[in-house]
C-alpha atoms as a PDB file:
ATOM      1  CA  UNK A   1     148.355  57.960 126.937  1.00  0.00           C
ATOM      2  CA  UNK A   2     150.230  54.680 126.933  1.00  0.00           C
ATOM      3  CA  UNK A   3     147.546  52.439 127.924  1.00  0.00           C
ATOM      4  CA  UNK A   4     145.166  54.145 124.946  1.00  0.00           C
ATOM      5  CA  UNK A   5     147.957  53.662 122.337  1.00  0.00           C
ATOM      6  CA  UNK A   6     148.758  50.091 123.213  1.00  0.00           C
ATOM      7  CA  UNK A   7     144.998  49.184 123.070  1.00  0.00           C
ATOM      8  CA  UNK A   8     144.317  50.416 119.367  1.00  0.00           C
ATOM      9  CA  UNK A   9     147.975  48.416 117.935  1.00  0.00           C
ATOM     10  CA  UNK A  10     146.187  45.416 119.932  1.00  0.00           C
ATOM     11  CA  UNK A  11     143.169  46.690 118.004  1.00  0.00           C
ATOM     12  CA  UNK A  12     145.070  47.052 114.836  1.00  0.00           C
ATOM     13  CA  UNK A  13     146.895  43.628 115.383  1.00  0.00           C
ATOM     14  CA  UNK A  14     143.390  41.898 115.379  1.00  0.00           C
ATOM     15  CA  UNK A  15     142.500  43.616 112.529  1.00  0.00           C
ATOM     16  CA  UNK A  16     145.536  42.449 110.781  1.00  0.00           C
ATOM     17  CA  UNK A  17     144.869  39.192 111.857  1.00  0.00           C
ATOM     18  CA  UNK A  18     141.361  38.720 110.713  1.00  0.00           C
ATOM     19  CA  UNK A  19     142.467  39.741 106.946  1.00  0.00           C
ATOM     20  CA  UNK A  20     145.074  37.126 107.074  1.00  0.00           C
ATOM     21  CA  UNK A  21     144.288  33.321 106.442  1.00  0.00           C
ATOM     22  CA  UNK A  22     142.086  31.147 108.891  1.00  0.00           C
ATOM     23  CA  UNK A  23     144.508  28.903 110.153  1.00  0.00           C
ATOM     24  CA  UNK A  24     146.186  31.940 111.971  1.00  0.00           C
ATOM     25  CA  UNK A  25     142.343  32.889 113.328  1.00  0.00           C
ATOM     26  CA  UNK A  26     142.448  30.308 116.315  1.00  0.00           C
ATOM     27  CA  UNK A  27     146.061  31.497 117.941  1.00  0.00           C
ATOM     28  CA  UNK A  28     145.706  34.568 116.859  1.00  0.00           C
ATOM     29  CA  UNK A  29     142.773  34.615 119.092  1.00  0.00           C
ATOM     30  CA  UNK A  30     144.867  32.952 122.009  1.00  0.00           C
ATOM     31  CA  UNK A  31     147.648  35.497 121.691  1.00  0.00           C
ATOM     32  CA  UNK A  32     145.128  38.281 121.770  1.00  0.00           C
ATOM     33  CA  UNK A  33     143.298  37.034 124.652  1.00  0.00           C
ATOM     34  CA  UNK A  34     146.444  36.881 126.468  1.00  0.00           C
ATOM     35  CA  UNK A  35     147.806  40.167 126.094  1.00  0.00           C
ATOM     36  CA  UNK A  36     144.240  41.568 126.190  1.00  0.00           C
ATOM     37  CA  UNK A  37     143.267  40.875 129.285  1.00  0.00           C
ATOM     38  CA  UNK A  38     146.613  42.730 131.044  1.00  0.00           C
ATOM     39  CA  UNK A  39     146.125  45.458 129.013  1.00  0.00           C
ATOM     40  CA  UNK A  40     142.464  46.312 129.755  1.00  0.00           C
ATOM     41  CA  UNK A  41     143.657  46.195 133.618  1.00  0.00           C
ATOM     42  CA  UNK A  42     146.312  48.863 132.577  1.00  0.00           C
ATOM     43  CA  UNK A  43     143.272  51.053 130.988  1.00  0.00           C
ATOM     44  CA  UNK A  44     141.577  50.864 133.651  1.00  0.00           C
ATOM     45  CA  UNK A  45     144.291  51.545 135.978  1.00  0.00           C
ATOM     46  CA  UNK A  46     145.548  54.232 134.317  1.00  0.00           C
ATOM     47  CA  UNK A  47     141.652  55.929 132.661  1.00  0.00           C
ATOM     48  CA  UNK A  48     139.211  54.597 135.465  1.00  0.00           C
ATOM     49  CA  UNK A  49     136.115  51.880 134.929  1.00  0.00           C
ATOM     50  CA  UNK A  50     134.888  53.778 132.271  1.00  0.00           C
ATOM     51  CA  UNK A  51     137.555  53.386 129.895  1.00  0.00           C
ATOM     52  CA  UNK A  52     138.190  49.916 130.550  1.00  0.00           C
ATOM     53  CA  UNK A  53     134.965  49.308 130.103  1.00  0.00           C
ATOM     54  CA  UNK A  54     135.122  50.688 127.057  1.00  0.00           C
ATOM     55  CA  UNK A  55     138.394  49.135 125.997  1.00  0.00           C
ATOM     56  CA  UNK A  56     136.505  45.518 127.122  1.00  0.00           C
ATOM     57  CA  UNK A  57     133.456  45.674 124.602  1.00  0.00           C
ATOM     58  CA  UNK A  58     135.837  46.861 121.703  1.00  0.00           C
ATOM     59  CA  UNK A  59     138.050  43.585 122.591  1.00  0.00           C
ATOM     60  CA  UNK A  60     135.359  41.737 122.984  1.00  0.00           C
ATOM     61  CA  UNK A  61     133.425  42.384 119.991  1.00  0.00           C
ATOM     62  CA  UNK A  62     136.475  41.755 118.248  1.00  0.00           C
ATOM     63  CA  UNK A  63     136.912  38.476 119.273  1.00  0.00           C
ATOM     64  CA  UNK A  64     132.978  37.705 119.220  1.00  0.00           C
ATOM     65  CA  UNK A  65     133.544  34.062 118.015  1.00  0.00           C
ATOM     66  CA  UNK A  66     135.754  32.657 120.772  1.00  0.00           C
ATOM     67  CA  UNK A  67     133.320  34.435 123.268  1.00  0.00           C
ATOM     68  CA  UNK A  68     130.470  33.084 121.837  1.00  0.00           C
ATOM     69  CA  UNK A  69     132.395  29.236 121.806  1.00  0.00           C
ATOM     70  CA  UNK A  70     133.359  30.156 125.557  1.00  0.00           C
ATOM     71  CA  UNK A  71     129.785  30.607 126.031  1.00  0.00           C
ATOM     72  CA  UNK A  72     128.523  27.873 124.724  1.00  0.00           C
ATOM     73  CA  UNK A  73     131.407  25.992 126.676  1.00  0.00           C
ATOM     74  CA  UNK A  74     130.336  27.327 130.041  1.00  0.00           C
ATOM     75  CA  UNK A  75     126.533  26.932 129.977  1.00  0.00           C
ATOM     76  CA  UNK A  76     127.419  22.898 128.752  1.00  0.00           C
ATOM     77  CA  UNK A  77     129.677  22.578 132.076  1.00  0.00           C
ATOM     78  CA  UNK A  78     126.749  24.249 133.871  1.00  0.00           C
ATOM     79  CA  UNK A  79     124.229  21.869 132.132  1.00  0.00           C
ATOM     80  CA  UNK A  80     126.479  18.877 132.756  1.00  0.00           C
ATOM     81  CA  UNK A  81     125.974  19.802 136.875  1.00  0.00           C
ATOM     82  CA  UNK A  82     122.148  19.235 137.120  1.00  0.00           C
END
């Protein structure tokens, strides 16, 4: 399947891009986001809620470290509120 292929070169690409040096990490991580988000909607599309699923947690564990500064972000917006 399309979608499956396209999601393990974005897999690969990250991979790639974690070996190489730090000051790619940070738009690396931009560019990934980016075309990861599409592409889990095409997973899904085309392999049902499962599979996306799936295809989420392996993106996201990838990029753990701007999800865990996202976090971080969002909870001190929510914080900011009160």
């Amino acid at each position: 399947m399309l979608s499956f292929t396209l999601a393990c070169l974005w897999a690969l690409i990250a991979a790639a891009v974690a070996l190489g040096p730090r000051r790619w990490h940070w738009p690396a991580a931009y560019a990934l986001i980016v075309s990861g988000i599409p592409l889990v909607g095409y997973v899904t599309l085309q392999n049902g809620p499962v599979a996306g699923l799936v295809v989420l947690a392996g993106g996201v564990s990838m990029l753990r470290w701007p999800m865990r500064f996202l976090g971080r972000w969002v909870m001190r917006h929510l914080h900011q509120g009160r």
